[in-house]
C-alpha atoms as a PDB file:
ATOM      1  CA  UNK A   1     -22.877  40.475  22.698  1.00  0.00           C
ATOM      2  CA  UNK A   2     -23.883  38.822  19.455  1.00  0.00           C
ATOM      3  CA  UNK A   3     -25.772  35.833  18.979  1.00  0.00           C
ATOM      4  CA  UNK A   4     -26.095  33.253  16.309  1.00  0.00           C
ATOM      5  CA  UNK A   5     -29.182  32.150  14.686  1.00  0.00           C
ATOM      6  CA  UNK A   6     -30.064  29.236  12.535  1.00  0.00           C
ATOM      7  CA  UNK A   7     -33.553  29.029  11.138  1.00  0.00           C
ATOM      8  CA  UNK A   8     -35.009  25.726  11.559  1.00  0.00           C
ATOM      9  CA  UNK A   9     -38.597  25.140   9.721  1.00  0.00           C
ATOM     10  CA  UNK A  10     -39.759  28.949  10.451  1.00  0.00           C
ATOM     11  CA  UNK A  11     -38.179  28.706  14.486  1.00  0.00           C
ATOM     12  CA  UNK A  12     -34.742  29.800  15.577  1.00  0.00           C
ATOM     13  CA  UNK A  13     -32.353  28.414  17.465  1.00  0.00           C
ATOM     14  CA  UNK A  14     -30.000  30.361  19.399  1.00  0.00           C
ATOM     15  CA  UNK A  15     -26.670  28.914  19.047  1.00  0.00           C
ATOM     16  CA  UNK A  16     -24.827  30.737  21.664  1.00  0.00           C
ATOM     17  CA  UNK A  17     -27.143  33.082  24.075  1.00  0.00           C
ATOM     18  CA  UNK A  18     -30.874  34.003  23.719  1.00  0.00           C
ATOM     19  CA  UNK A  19     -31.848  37.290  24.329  1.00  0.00           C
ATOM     20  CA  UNK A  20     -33.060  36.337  27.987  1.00  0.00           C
ATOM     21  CA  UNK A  21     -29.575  35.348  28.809  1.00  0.00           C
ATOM     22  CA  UNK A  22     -27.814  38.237  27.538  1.00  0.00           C
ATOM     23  CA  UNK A  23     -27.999  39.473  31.241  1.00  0.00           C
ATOM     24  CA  UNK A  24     -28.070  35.956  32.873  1.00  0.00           C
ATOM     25  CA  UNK A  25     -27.212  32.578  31.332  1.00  0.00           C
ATOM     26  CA  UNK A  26     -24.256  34.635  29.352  1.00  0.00           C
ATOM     27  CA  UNK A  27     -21.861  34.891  32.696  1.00  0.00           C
ATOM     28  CA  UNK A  28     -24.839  35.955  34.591  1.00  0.00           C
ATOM     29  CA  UNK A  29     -27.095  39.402  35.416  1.00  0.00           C
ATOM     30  CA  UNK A  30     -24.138  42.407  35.816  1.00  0.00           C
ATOM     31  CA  UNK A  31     -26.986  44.575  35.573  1.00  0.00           C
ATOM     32  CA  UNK A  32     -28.780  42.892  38.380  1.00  0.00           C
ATOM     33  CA  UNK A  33     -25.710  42.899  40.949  1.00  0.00           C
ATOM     34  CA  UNK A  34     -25.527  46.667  40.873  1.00  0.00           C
ATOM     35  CA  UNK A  35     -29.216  47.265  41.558  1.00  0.00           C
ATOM     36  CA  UNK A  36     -28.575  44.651  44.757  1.00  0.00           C
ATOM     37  CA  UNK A  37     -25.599  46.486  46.099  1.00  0.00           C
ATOM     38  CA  UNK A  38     -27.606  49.860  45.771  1.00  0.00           C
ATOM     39  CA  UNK A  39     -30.066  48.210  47.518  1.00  0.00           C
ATOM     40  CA  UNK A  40     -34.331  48.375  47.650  1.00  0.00           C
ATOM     41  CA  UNK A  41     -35.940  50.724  45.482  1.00  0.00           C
ATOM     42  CA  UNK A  42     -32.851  52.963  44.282  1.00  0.00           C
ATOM     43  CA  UNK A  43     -31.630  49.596  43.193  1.00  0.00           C
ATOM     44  CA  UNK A  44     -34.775  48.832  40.740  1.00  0.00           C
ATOM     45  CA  UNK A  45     -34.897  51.996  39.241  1.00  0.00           C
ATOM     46  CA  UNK A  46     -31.447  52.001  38.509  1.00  0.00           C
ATOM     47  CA  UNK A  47     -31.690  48.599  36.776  1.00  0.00           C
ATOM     48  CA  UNK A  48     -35.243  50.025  35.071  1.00  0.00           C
ATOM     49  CA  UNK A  49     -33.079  52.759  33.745  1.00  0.00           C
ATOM     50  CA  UNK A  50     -30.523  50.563  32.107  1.00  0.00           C
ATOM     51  CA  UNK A  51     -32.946  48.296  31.141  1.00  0.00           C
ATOM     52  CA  UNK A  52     -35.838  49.926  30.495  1.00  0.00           C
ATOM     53  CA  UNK A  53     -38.508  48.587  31.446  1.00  0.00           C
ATOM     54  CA  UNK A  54     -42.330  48.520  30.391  1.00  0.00           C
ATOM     55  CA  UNK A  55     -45.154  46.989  32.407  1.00  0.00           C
ATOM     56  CA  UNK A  56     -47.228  44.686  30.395  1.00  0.00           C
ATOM     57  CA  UNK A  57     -50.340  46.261  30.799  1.00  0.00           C
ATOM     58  CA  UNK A  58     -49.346  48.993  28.711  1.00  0.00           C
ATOM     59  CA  UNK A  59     -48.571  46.936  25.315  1.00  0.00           C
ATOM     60  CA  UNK A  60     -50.561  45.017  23.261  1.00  0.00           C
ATOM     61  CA  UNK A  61     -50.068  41.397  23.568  1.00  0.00           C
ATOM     62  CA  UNK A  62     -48.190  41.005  19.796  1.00  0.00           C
ATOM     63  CA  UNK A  63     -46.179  43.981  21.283  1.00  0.00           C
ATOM     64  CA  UNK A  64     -44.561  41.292  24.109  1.00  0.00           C
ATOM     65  CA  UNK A  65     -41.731  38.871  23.082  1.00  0.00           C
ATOM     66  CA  UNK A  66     -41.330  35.913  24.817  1.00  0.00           C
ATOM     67  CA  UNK A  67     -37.940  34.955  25.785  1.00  0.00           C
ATOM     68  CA  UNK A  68     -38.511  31.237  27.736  1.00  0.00           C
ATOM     69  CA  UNK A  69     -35.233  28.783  28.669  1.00  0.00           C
ATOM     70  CA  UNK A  70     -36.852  25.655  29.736  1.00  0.00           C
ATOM     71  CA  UNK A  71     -33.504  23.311  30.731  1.00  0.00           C
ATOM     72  CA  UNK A  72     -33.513  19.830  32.156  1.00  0.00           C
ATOM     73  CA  UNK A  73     -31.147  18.139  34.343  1.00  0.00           C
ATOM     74  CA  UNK A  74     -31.820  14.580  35.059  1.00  0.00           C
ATOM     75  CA  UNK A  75     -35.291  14.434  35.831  1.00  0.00           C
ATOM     76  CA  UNK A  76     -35.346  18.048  36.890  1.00  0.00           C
ATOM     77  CA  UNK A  77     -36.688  20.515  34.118  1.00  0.00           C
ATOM     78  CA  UNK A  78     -36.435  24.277  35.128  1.00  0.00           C
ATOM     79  CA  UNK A  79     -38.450  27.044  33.518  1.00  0.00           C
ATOM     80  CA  UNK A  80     -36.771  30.665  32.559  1.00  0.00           C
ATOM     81  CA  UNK A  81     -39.208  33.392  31.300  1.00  0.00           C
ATOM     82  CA  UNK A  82     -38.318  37.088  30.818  1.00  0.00           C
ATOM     83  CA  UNK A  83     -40.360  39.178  28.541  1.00  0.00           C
ATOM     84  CA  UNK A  84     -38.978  41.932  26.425  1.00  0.00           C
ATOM     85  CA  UNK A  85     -41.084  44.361  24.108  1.00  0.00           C
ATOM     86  CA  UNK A  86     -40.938  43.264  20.421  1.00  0.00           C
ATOM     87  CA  UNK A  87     -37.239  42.781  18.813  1.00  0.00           C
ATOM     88  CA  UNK A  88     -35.604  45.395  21.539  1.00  0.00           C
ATOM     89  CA  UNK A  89     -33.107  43.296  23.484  1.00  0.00           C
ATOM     90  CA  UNK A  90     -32.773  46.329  25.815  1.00  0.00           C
ATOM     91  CA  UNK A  91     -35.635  46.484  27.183  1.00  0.00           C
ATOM     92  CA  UNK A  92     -37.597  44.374  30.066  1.00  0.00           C
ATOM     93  CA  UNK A  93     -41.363  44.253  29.870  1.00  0.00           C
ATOM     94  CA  UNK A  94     -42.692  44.021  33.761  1.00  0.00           C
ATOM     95  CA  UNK A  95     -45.847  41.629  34.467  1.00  0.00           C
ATOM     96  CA  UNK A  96     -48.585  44.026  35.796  1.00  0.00           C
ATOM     97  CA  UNK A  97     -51.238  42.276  37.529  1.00  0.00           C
ATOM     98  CA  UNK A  98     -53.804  40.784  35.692  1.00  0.00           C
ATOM     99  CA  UNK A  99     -51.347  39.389  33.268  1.00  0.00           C
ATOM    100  CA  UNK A 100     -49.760  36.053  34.197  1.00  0.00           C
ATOM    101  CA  UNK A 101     -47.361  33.197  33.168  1.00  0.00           C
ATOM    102  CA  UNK A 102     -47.479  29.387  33.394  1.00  0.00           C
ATOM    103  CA  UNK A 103     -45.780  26.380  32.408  1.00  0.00           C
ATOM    104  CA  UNK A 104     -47.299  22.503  31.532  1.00  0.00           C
ATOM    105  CA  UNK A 105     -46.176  19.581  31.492  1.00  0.00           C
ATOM    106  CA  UNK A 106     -48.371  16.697  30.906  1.00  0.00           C
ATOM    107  CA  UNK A 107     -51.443  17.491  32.941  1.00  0.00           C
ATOM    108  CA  UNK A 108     -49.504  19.489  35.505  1.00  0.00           C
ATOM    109  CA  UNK A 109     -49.548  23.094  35.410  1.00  0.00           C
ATOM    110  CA  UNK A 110     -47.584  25.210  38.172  1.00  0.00           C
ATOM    111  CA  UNK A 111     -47.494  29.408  38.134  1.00  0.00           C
ATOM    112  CA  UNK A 112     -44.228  30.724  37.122  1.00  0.00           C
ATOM    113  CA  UNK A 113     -42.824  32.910  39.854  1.00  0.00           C
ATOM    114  CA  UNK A 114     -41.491  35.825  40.305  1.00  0.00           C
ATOM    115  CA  UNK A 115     -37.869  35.303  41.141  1.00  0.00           C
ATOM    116  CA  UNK A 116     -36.122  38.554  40.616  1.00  0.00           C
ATOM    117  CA  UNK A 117     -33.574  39.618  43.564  1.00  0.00           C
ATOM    118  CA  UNK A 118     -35.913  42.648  45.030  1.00  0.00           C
ATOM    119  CA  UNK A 119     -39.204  41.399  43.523  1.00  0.00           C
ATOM    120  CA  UNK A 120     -39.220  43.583  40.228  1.00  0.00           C
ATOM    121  CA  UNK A 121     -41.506  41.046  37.970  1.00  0.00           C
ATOM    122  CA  UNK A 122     -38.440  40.860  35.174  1.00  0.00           C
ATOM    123  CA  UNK A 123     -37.774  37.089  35.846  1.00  0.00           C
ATOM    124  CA  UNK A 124     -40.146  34.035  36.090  1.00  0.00           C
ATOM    125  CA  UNK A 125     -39.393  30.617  36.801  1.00  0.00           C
ATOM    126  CA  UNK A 126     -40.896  26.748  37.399  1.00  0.00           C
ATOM    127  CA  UNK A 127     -39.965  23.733  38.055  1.00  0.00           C
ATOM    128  CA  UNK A 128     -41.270  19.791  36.898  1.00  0.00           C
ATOM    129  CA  UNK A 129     -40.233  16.658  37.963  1.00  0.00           C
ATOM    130  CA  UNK A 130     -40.316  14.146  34.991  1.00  0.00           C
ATOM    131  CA  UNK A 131     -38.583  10.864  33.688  1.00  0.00           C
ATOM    132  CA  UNK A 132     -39.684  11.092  29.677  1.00  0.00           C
ATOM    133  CA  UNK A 133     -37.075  10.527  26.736  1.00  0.00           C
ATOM    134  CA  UNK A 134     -38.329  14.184  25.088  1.00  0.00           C
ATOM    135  CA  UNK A 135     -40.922  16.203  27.117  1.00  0.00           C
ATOM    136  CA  UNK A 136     -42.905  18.856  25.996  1.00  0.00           C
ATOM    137  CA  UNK A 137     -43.021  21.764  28.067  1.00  0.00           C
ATOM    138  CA  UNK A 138     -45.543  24.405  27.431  1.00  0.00           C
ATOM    139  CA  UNK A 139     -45.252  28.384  28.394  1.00  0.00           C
ATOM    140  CA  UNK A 140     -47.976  30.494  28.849  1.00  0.00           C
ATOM    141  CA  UNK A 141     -48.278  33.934  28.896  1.00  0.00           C
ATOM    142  CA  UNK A 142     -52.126  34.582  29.656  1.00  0.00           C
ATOM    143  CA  UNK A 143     -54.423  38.256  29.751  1.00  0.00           C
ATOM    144  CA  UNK A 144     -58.047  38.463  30.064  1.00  0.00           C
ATOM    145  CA  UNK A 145     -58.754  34.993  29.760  1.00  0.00           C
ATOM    146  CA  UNK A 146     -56.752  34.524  26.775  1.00  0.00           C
ATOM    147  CA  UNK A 147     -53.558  32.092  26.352  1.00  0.00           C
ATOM    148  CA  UNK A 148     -50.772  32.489  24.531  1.00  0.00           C
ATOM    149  CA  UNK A 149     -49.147  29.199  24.225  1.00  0.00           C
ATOM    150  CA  UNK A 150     -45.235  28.562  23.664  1.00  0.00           C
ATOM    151  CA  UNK A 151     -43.853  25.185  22.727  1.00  0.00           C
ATOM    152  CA  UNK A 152     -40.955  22.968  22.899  1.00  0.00           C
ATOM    153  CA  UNK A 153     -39.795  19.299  23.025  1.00  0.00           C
ATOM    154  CA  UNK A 154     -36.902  18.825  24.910  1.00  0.00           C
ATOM    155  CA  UNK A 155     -33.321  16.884  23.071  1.00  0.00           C
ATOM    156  CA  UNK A 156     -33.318  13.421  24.701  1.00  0.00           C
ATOM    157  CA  UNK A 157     -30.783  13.088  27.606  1.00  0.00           C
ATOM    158  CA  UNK A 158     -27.179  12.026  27.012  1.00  0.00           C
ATOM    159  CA  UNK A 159     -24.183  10.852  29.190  1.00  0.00           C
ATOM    160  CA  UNK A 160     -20.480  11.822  29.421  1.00  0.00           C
ATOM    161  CA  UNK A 161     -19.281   8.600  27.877  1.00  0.00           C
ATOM    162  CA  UNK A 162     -15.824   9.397  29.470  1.00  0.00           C
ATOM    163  CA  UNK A 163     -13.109  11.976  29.818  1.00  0.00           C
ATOM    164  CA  UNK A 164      -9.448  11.957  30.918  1.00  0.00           C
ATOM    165  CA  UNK A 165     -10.015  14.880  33.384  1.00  0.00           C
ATOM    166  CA  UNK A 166      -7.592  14.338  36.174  1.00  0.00           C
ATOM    167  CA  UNK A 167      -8.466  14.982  39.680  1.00  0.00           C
ATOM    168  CA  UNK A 168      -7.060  19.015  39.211  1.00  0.00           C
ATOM    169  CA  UNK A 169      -6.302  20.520  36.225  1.00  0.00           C
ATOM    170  CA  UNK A 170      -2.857  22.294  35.917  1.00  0.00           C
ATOM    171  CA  UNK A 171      -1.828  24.366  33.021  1.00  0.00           C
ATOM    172  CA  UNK A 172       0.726  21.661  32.375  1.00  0.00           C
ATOM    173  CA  UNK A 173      -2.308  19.194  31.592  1.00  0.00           C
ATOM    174  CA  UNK A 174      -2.755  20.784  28.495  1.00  0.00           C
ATOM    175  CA  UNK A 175      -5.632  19.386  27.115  1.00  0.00           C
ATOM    176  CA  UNK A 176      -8.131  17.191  28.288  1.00  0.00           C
ATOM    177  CA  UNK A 177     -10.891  15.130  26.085  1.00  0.00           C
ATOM    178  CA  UNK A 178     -14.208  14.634  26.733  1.00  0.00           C
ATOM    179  CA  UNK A 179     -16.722  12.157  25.019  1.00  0.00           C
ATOM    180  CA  UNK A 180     -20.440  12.603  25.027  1.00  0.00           C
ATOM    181  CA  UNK A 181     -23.420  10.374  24.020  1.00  0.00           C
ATOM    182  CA  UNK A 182     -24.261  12.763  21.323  1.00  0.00           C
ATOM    183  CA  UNK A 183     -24.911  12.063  17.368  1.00  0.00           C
ATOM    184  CA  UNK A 184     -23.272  15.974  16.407  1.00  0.00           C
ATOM    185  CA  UNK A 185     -22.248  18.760  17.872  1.00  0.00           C
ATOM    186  CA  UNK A 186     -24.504  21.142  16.000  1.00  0.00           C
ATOM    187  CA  UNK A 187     -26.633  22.088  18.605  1.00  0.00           C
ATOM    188  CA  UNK A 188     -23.844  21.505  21.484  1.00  0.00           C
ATOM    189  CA  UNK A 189     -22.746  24.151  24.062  1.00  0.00           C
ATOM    190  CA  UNK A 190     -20.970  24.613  26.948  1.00  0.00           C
ATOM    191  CA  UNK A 191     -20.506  26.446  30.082  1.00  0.00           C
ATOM    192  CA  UNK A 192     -18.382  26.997  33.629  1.00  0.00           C
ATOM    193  CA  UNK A 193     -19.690  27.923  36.513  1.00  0.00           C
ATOM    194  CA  UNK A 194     -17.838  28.710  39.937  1.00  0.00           C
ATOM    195  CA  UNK A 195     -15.939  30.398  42.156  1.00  0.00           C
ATOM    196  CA  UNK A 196     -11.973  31.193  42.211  1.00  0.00           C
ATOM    197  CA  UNK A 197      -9.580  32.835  44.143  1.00  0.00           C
ATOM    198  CA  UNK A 198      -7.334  34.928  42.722  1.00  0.00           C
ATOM    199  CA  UNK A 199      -2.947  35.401  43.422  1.00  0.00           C
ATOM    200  CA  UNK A 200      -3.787  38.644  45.976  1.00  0.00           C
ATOM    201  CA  UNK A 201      -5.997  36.485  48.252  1.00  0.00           C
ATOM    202  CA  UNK A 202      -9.279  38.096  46.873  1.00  0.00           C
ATOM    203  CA  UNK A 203     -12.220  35.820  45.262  1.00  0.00           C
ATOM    204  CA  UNK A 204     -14.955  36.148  42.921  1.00  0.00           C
ATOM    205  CA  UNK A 205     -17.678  34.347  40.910  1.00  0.00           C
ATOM    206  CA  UNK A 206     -17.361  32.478  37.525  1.00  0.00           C
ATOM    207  CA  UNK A 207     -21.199  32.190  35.739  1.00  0.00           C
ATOM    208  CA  UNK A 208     -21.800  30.728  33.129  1.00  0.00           C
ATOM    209  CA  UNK A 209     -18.932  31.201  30.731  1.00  0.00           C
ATOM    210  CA  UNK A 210     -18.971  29.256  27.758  1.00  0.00           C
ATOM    211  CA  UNK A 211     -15.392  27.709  26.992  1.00  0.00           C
ATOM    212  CA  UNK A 212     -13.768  26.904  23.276  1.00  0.00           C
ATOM    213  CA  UNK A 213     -13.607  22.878  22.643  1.00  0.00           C
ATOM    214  CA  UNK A 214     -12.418  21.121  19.414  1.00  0.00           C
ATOM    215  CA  UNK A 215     -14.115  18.676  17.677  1.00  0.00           C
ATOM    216  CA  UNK A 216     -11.676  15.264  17.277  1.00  0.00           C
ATOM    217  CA  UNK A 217     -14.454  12.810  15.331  1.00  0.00           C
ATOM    218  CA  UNK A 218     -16.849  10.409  16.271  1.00  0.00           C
ATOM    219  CA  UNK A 219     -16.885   7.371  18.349  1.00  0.00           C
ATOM    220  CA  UNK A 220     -18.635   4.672  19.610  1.00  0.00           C
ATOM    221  CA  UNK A 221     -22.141   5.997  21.015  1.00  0.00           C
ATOM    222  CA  UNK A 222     -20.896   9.709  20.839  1.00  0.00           C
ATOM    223  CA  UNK A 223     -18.514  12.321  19.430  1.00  0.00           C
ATOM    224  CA  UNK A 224     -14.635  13.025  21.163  1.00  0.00           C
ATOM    225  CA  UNK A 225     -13.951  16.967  22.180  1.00  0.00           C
ATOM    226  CA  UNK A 226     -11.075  18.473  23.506  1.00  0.00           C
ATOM    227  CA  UNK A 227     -10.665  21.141  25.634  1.00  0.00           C
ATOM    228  CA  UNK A 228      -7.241  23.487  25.833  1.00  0.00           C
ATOM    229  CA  UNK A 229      -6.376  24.104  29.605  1.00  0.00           C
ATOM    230  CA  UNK A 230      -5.007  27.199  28.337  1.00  0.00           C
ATOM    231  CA  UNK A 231      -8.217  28.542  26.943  1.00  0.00           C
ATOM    232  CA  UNK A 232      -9.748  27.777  30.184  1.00  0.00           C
ATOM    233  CA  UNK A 233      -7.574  29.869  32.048  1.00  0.00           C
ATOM    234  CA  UNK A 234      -7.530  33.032  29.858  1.00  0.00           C
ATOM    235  CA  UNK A 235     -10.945  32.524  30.250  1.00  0.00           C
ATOM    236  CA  UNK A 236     -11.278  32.608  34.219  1.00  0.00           C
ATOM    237  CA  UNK A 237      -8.463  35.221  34.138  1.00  0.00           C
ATOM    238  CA  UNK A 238     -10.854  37.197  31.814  1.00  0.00           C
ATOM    239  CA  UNK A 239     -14.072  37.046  34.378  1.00  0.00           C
ATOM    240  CA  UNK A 240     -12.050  37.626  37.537  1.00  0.00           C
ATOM    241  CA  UNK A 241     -10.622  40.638  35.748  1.00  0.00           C
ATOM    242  CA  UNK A 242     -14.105  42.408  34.816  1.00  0.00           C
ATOM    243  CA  UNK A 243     -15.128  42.544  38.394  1.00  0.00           C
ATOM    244  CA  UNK A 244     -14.560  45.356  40.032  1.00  0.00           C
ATOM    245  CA  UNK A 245     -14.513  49.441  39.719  1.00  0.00           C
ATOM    246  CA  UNK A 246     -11.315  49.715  38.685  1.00  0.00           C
ATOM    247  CA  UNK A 247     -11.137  46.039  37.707  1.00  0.00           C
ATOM    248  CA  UNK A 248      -8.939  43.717  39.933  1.00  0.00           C
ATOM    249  CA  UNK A 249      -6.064  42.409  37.461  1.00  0.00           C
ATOM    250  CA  UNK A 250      -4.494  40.098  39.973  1.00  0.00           C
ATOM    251  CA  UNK A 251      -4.258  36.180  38.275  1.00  0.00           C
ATOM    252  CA  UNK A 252      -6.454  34.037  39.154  1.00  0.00           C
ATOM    253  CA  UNK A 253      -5.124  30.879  41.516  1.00  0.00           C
ATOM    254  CA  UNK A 254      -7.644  27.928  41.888  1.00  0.00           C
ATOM    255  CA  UNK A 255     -11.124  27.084  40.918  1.00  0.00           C
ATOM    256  CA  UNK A 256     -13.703  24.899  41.809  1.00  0.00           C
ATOM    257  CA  UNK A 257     -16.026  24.730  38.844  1.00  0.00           C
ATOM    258  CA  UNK A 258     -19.279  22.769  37.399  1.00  0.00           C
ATOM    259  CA  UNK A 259     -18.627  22.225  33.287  1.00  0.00           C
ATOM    260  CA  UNK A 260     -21.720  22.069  31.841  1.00  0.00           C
ATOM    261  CA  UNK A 261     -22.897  20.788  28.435  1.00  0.00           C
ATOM    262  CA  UNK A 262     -26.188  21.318  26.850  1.00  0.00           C
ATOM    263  CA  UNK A 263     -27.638  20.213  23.801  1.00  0.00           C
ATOM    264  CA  UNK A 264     -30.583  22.610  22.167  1.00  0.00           C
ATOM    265  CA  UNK A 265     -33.804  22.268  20.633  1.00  0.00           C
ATOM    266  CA  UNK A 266     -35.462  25.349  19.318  1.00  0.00           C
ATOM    267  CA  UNK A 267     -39.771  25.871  19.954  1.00  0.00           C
ATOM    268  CA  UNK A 268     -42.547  27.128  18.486  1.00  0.00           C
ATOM    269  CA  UNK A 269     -43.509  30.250  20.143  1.00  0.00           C
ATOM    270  CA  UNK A 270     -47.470  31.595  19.948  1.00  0.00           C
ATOM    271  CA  UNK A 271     -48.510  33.987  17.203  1.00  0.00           C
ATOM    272  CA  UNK A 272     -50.138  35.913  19.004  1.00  0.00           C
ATOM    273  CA  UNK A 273     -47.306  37.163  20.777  1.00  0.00           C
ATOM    274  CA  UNK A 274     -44.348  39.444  18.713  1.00  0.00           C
ATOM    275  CA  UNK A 275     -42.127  37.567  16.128  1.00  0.00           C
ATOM    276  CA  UNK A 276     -38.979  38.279  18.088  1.00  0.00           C
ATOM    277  CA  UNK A 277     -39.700  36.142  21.097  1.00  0.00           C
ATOM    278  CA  UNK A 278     -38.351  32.398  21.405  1.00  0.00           C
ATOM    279  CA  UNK A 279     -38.296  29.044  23.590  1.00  0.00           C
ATOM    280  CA  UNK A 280     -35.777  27.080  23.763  1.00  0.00           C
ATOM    281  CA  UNK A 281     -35.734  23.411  25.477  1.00  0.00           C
ATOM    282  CA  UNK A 282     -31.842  22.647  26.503  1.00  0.00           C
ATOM    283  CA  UNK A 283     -30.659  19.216  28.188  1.00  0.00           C
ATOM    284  CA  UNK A 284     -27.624  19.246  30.458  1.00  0.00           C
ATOM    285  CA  UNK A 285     -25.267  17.097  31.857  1.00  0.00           C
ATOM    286  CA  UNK A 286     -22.134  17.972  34.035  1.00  0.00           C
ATOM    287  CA  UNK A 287     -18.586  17.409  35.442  1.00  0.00           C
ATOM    288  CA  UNK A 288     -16.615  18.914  38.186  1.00  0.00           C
ATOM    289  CA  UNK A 289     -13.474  20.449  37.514  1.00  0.00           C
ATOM    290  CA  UNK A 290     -10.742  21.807  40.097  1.00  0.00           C
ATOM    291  CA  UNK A 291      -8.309  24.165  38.447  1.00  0.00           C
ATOM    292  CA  UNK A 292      -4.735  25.297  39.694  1.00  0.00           C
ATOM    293  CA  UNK A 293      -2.732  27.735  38.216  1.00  0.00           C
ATOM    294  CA  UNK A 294       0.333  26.371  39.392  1.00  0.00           C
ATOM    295  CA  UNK A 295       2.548  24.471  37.016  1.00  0.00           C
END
C-alpha cells in the first residue's frame, strides 16, 4: 500500500496511512488475526516472521523510527506507538526491557502499554482526558535515562454541520452530502468501520476503510462533500471478499457502520531517533450509517 507525503516545514504528513497503520488503521492488522487464530507462541513467531521483528535493545537509538498516532475524540485523546527500525516499513522493532515509552499531556504523564493481542511488545497505547482547543501531546521513547521526545499539536475539533443521511442507506439513495466545520479539505480523511452480513448468511468485519467523497464548495462555517452510495458498496463488497482462504465472494447484505472523519496535523519527531519515524495528531468526529443492499 502506498502512502502520500507532503512536507510541511521539514515534518511530513501522511495523507492517507502512516507506516504504523499499514497493518492497523488501514482496514486493520491481517497480519495480527492469523498469529491469533494460530494461537500462543506459534502465533508470534509466525507474525515475527512476516514482520520481522527486532528487539530494541539490539539497535542504536537513531536506528528506531517512531511511528506514534495520537487521535482525539471529544475530550478523549488516544495514543498509538509502534516502532519500526529506520525507513523499513516491514519490520517491527520489539521494546526489550529497560527501554520504555510514555506520553504527556500537560503535567500528566501515563506509561504507554503494551496492547498487542498475545503480549508481543509491537503495539503501545495511552489514553488523556482533556477539554483544550489544540493540545499538545508528547511521546517518549526513553533508554538509560535518556528521552527522546516526539511532538504534536492536535487540529482544533470540528462538528458535522449537517448531512442528508437517511435513516438506511439503499443503493437507490445515491448520494448523500455531508457538511463539516472545516476551513479545507487538505488534511481531511475518512474511514468505515463495522460489521456486515453478507447474501449467504455469513458475516464479517469492516475496519477502517477509507471511502472516496467529492468536494462540492464551501459553505457557511464549513465545506459540502458528497459521498456515492455506490462507492460505498464496492467498497464493503471489496473487504467482505478478502476474508477468507479461498475468499468468500458472496454480496454483501446490510451494515451497521461508524463513518469517521479526521482532520491531520503532522509533529515534530526527536532527532535523536531515525529520520523515518513520524507523529501524527488526528481529530475525529463521527456518524452512524446503516446500509442495505436492497433496492
Amino acid at each position: 500500500m502506498s502512502a502520500l507525503k507532503i512536507a510541511t516545514h521539514g515534518y511530513r504528513v501522511l495523507m492517507i496511512c502512516v507506516p504504523f497503520a499499514l497493518l492497523q488503521g488501514c482496514g486493520g492488522n491481517p497480519i495480527s488475526s492469523l498469529a491469533n487464530d494460530a494461537g500462543g507462541a506459534i502465533g508470534t513467531a509466525f507474525e515475527c516472521t512476516i514482520l520481522n521483528c527486532i528487539e530494541s535493545n539490539t539497535l542504536q537509538v537513531a536506528q528506531i523510527a517512531s511511528n506514534y498516532t495520537v487521535t482525539r475524540t471529544g475530550s478523549d485523546i488516544h495514543v498509538d506507538a509502534r516502532l519500526s527500525k529506520g525507513s523499513s516499513f516491514v519490520s517491527t522493532v520489539l521494546l526489550s526491557p529497560g527501554d520504555s515509552e510514555s506520553a504527556t499531556l500537560n503535567n500528566q504523564t501515563v506509561s504507554l502499554m503494551d496492547t498487542s493481542p498475545q503480549g508481543q511488545r509491537m503495539d503501545y497505547a495511552g489514553d488523556f482526558n482533556n477539554t483544550q482547543s489544540q493540545p499538545t501531546v508528547t511521546v517518549t521513547f526513553a533508554r538509560a535515562g535518556v528521552s527522546y521526545n516526539s511532538t504534536v499539536v492536535l487540529p482544533q475539533q470540528f462538528a458535522i454541520l449537517s448531512s442528508n443521511l437517511p435513516q438506511t442507506l439503499t443503493p437507490a439513495t445515491g448520494n448523500f452530502n455531508v457538511q463539516l466545520g472545516i476551513a479545507n479539505t487538505a488534511l481531511l480523511s475518512n474511514n468505515v468501520t463495522g460489521n456486515c452480513t453478507r447474501v449467504d448468511g455469513s458475516s464479517f468485519a469492516v475496519a477502517h476503510k477509507p471511502l472516496n467523497y467529492s468536494y462540492l464548495g464551501t459553505v457557511t462555517g464549513g465545506v459540502s462533500l458528497q459521498i456515492s452510495t455506490s462507492d460505498l458498496d464496492t467498497t464493503l463488497n471489496q473487504a467482505g471478499q478478502a476474508i477468507g482462504s479461498p475468499p468468500n465472494k458472496s454480496l454483501v447484505q446490510t451494515c451497521n457502520l461508524q463513518l469517521t472523519w479526521l482532520q491531520s496535523q503532522n509533529g515534530s519527531t526527536s532527532s535523536g531517533m531515525s529520520g523515518a519515524g513520524l507523529i501524527i495528531g488526528q481529530t475525529s468526529v463521527a456518524q452512524q450509517v446503516s446500509y442495505s443492499a436492497q433496492h
